[in-house]
C-alpha atoms as a PDB file:
ATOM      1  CA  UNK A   1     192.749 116.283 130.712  1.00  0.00           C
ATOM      2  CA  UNK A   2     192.020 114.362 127.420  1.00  0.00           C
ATOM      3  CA  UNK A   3     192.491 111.242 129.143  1.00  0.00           C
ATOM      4  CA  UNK A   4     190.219 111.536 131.329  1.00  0.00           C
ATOM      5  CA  UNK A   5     186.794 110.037 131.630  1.00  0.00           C
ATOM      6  CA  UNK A   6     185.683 109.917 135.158  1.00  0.00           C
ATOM      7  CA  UNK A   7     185.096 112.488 137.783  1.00  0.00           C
ATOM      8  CA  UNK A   8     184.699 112.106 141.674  1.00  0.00           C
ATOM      9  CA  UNK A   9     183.312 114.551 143.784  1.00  0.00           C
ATOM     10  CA  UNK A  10     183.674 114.888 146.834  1.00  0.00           C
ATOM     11  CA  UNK A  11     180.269 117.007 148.319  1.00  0.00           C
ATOM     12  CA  UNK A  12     180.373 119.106 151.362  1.00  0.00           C
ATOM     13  CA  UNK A  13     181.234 122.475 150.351  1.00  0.00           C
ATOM     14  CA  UNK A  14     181.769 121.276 146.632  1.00  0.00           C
ATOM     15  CA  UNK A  15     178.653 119.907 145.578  1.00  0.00           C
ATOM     16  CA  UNK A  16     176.456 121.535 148.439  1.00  0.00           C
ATOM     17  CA  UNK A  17     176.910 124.963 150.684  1.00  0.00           C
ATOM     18  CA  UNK A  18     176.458 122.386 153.859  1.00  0.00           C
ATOM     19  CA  UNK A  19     179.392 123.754 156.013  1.00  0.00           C
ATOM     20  CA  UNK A  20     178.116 126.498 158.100  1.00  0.00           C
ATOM     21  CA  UNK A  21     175.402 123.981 159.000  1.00  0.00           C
ATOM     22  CA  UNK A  22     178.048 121.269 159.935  1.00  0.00           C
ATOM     23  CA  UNK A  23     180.031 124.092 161.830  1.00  0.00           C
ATOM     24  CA  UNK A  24     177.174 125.077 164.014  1.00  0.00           C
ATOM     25  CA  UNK A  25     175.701 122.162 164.739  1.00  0.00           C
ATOM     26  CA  UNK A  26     179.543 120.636 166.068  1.00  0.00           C
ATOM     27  CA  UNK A  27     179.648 123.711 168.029  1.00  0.00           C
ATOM     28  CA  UNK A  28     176.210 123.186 169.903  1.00  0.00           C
ATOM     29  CA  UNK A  29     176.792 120.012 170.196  1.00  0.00           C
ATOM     30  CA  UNK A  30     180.185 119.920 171.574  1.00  0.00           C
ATOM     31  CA  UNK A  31     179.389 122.838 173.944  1.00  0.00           C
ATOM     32  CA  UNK A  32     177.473 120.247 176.222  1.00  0.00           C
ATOM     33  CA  UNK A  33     180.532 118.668 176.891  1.00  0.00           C
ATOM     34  CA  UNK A  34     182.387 122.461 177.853  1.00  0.00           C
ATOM     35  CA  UNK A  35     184.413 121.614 174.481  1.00  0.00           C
ATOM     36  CA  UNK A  36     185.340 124.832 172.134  1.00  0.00           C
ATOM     37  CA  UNK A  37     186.471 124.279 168.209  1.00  0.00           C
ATOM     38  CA  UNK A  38     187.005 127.073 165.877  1.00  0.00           C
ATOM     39  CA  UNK A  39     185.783 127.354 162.267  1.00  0.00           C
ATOM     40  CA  UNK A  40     188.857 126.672 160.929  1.00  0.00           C
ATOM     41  CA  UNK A  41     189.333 122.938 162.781  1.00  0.00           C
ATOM     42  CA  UNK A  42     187.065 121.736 161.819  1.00  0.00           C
ATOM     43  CA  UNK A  43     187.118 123.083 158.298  1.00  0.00           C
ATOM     44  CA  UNK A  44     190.295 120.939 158.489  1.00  0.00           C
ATOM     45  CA  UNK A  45     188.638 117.764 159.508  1.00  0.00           C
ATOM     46  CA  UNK A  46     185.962 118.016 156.459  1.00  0.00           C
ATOM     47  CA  UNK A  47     185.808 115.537 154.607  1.00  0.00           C
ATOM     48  CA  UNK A  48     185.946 112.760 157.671  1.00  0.00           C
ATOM     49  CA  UNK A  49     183.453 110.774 159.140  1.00  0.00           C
ATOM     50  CA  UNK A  50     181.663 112.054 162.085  1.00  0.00           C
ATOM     51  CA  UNK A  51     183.334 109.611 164.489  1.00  0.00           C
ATOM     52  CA  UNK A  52     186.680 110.549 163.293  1.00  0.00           C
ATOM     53  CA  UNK A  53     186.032 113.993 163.700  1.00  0.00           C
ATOM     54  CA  UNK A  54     184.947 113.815 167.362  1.00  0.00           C
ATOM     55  CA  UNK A  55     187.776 111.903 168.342  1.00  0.00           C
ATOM     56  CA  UNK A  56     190.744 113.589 166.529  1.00  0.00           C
ATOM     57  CA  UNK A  57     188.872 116.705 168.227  1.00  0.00           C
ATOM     58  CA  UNK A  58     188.897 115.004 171.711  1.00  0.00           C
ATOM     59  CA  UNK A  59     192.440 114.333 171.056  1.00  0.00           C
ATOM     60  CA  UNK A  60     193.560 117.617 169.809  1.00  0.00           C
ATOM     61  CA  UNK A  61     191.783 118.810 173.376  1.00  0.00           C
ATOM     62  CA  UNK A  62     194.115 116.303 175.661  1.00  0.00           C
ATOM     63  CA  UNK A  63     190.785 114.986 176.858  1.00  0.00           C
ATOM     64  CA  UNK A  64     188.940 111.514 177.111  1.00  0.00           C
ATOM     65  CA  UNK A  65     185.629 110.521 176.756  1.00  0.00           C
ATOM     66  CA  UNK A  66     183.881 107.423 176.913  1.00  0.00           C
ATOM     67  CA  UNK A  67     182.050 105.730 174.412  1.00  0.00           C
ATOM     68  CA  UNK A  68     178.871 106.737 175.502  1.00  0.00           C
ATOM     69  CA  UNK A  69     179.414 109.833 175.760  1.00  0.00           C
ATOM     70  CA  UNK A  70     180.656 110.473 172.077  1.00  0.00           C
ATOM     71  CA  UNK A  71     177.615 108.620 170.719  1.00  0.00           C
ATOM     72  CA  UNK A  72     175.454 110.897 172.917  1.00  0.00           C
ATOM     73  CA  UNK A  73     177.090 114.184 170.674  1.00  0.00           C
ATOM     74  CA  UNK A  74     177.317 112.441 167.827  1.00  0.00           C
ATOM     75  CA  UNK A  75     173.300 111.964 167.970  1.00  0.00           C
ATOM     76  CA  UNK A  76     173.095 115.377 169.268  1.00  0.00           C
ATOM     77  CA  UNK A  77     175.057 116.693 165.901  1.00  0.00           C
ATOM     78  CA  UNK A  78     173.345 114.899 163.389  1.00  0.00           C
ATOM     79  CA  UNK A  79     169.838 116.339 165.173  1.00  0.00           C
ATOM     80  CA  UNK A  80     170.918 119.469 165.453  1.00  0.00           C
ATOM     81  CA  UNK A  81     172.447 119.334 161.708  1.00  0.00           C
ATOM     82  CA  UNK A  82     169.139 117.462 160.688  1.00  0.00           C
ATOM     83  CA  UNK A  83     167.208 120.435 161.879  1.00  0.00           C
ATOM     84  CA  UNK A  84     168.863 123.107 160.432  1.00  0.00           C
ATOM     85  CA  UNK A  85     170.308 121.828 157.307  1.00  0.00           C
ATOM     86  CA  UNK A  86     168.688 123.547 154.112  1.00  0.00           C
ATOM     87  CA  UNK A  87     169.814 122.344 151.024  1.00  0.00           C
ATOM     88  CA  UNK A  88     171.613 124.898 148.816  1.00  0.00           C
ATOM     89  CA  UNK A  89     173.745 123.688 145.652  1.00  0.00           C
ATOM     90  CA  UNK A  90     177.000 125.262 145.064  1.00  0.00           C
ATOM     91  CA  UNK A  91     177.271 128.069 142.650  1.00  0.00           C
ATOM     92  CA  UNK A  92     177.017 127.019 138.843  1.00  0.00           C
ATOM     93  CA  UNK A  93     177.659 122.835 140.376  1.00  0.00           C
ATOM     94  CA  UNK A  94     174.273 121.707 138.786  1.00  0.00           C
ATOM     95  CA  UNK A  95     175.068 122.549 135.053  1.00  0.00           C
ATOM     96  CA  UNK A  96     178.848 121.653 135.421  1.00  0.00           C
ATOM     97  CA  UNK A  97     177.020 118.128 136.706  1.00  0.00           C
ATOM     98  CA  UNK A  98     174.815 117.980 133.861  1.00  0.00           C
ATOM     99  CA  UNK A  99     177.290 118.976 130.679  1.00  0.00           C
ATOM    100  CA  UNK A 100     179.914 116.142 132.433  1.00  0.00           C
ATOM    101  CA  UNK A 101     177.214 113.994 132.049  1.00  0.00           C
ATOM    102  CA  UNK A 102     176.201 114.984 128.635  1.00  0.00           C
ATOM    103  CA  UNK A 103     179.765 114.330 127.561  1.00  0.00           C
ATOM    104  CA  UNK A 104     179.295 110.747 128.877  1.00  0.00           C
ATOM    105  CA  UNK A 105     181.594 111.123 131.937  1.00  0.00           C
ATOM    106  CA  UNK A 106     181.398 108.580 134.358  1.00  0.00           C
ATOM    107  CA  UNK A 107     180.732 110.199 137.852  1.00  0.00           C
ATOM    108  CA  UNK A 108     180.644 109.720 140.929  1.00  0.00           C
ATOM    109  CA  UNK A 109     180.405 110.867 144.884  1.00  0.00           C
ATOM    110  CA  UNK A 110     182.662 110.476 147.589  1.00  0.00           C
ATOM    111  CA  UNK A 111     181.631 112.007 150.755  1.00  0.00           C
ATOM    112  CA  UNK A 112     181.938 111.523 154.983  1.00  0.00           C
ATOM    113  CA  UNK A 113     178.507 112.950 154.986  1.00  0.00           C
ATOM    114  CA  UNK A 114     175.577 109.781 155.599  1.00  0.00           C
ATOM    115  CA  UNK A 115     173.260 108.687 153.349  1.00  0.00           C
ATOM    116  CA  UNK A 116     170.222 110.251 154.247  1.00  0.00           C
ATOM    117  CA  UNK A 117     171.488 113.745 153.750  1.00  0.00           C
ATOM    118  CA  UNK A 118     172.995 112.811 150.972  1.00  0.00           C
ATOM    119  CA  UNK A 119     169.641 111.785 149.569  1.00  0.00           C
ATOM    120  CA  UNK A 120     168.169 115.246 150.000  1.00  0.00           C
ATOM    121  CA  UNK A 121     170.923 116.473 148.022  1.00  0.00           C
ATOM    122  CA  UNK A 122     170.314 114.559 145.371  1.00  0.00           C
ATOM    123  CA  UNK A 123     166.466 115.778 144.972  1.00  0.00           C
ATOM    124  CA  UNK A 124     168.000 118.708 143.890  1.00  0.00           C
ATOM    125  CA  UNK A 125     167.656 117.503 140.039  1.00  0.00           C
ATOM    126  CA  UNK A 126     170.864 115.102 140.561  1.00  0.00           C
ATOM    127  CA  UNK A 127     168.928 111.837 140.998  1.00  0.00           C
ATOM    128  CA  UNK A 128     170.560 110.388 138.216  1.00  0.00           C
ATOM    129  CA  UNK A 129     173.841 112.092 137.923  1.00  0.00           C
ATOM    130  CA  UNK A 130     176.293 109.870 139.754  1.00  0.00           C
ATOM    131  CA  UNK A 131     176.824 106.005 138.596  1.00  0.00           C
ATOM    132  CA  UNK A 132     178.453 105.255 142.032  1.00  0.00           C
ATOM    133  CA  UNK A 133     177.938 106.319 145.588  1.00  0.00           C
ATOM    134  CA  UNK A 134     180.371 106.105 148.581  1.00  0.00           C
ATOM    135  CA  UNK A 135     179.174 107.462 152.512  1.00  0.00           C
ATOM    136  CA  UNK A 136     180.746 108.047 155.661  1.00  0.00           C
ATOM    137  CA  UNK A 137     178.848 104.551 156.743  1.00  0.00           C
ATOM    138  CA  UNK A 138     180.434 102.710 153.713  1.00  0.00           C
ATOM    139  CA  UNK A 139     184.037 102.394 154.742  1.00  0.00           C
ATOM    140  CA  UNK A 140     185.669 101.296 157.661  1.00  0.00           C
ATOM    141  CA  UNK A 141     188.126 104.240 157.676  1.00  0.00           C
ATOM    142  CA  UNK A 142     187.393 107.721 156.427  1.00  0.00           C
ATOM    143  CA  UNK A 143     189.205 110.771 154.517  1.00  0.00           C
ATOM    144  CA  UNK A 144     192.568 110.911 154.741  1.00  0.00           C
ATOM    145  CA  UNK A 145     192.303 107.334 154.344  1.00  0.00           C
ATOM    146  CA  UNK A 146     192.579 106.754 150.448  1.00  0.00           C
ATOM    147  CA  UNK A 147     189.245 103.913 151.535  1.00  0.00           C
ATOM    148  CA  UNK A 148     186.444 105.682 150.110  1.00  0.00           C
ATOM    149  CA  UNK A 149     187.977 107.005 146.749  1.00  0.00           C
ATOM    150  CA  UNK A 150     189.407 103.605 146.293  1.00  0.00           C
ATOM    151  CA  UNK A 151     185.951 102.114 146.785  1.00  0.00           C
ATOM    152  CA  UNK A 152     184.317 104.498 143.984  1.00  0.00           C
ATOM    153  CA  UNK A 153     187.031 103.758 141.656  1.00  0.00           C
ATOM    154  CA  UNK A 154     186.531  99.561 142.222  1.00  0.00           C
ATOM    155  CA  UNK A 155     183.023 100.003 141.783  1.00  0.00           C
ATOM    156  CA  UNK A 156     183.062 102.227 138.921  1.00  0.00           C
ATOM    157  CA  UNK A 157     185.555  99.788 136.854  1.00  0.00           C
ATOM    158  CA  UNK A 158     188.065 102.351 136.227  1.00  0.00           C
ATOM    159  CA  UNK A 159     191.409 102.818 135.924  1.00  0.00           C
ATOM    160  CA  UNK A 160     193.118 105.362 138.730  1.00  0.00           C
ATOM    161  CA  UNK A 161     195.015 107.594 135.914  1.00  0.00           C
ATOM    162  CA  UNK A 162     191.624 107.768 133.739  1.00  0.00           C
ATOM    163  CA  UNK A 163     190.224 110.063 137.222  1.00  0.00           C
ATOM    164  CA  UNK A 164     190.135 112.549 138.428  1.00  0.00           C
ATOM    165  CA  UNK A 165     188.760 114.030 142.313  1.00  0.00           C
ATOM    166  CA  UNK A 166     187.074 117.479 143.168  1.00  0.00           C
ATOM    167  CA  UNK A 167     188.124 118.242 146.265  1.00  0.00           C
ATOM    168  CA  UNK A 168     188.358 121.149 148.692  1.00  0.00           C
ATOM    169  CA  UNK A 169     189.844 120.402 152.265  1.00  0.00           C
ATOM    170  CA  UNK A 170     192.939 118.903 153.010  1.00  0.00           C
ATOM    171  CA  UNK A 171     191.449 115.402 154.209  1.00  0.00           C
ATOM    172  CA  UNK A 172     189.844 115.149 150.899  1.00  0.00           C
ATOM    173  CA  UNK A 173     192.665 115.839 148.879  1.00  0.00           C
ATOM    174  CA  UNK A 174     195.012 113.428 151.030  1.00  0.00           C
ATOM    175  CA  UNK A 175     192.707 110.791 150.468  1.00  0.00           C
ATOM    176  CA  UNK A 176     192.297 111.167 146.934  1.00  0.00           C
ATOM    177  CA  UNK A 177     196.462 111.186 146.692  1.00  0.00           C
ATOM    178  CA  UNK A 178     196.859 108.916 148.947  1.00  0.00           C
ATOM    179  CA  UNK A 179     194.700 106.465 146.701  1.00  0.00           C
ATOM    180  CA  UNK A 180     196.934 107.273 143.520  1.00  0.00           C
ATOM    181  CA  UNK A 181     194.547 109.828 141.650  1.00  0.00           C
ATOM    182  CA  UNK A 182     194.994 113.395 139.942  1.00  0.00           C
ATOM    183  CA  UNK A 183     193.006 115.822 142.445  1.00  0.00           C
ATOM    184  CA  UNK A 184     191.424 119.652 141.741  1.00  0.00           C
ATOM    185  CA  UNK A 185     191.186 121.687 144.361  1.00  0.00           C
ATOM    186  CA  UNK A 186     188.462 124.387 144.517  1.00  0.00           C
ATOM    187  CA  UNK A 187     188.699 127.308 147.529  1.00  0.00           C
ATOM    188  CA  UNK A 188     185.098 127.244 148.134  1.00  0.00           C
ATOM    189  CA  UNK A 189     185.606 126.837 152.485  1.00  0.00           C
ATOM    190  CA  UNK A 190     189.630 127.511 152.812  1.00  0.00           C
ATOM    191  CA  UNK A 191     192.010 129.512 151.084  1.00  0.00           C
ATOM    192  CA  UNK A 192     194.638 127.997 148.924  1.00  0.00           C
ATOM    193  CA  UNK A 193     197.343 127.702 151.342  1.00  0.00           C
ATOM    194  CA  UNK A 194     195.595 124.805 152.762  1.00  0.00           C
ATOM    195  CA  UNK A 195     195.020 123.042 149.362  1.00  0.00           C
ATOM    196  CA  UNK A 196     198.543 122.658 148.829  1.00  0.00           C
ATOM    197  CA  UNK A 197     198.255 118.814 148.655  1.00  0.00           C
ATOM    198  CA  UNK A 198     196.184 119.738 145.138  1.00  0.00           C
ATOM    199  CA  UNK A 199     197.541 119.048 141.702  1.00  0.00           C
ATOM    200  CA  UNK A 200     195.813 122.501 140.527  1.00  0.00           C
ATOM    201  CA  UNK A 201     194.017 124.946 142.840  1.00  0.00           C
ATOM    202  CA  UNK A 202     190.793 127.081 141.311  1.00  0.00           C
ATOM    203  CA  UNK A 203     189.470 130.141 142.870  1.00  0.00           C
ATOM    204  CA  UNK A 204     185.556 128.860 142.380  1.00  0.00           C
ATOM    205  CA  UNK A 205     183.541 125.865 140.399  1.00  0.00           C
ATOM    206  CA  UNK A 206     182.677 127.952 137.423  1.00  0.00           C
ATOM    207  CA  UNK A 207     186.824 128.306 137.293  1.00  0.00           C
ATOM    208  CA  UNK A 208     186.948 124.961 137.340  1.00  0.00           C
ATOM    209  CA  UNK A 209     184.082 123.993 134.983  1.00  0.00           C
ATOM    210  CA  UNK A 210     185.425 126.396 132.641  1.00  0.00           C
ATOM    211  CA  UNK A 211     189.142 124.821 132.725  1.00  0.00           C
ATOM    212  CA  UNK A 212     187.378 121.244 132.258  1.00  0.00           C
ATOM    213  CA  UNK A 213     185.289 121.744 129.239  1.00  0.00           C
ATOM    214  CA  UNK A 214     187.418 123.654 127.730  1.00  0.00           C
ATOM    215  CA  UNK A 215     190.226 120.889 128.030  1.00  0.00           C
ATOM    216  CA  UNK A 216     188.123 118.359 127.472  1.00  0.00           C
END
């Protein structure tokens, strides 16, 4: 990795233990419909936008809603998610944050997640840790799309092979190949088998953090 001088992360699950919360709260919400998804679906859907979720679920179910009726769970979600959400950083993320940012890395976060959760997360002494920003609301199309990483990358001034993405669900990591970049893979919400798309797969972040400053 000596050539590398630019991280993107993506958040949920990587950056922040937010899953369980986004798990239950599509569950409650999607239960007022009579719908039923497992952990693991939407564990595969991470990564896209809340919209995109609802309707490749919808799709997945052979049923059709209207409009108004996905913006009616949508709101319900984001209350439910907004009610229960309590920020809790990943395992060893914060000081693998800080000593890439010591090292002068130029960072940055990538998420489907919207803005104003994404600003909690941040007052968890990461205010000033990422030089660029991209949210669910910031792109027309979500993860897998290679949008959003593409967008960090143009806004950072970077080149593509100077980068590299943190990733752990298979959205992610499609987008992140799908917009030409090197992507880690960490198997902090699904086993490896589903991180295939990965150009290296690490059991936890302090696996990874280890492997990165060592290399760097």
């Amino acid at each position: 990795m000596k050539n590398t001088n630019t991280v993107i992360f993506d958040m949920d699950g990587v950056i922040v233990d937010s899953m369980p919360y986004h798990i239950k709260s599509w569950k409650e919400a999607l239960s007022t419909i009579e719908m039923s998804v497992s952990d693991l679906e939407i564990y595969l859907m991470e990564g896209m936008t809340g919209r995109e979720t609802i309707d490749k679920l919808v799709s997945k179910s052979n049923r059709s809603l209207s409009d108004e009726t996905v913006e009616k769970v949508l709101k319900l979600k984001r209350k439910i998610f907004n009610d229960i959400f309590t920020v809790k950083l990943m395992k060893g993320i914060r000081d693998f944050l800080l000593e890439l940012n010591s090292r002068k890395y130029h960072l940055a976060l990538v998420t489907g997640t919207r803005l104003e959760v994404v600003k909690k997360v941040l007052q968890m002494g990461l205010d000033n840790v990422f030089k660029v920003i991209v949210t669910g609301e910031m792109v027309n199309n979500g993860k897998p799309s290679p949008e959003p990483y593409l967008k960090a990358v143009h806004e950072l001034d970077v080149k593509r092979e100077d980068c590299l993405v943190i990733e752990n669900a298979p959205a992610g990591i499609a987008s992140a190949k799908n917009a030409g970049l090197t992507c880690f893979a960490v198997e902090t919400s699904l086993p490896g088998e589903y991180l295939k798309g990965a150009d290296r797969i690490f059991p936890s972040i302090d696996d990874l953090s280890k492997f990165l400053i060592n290399s760097a």
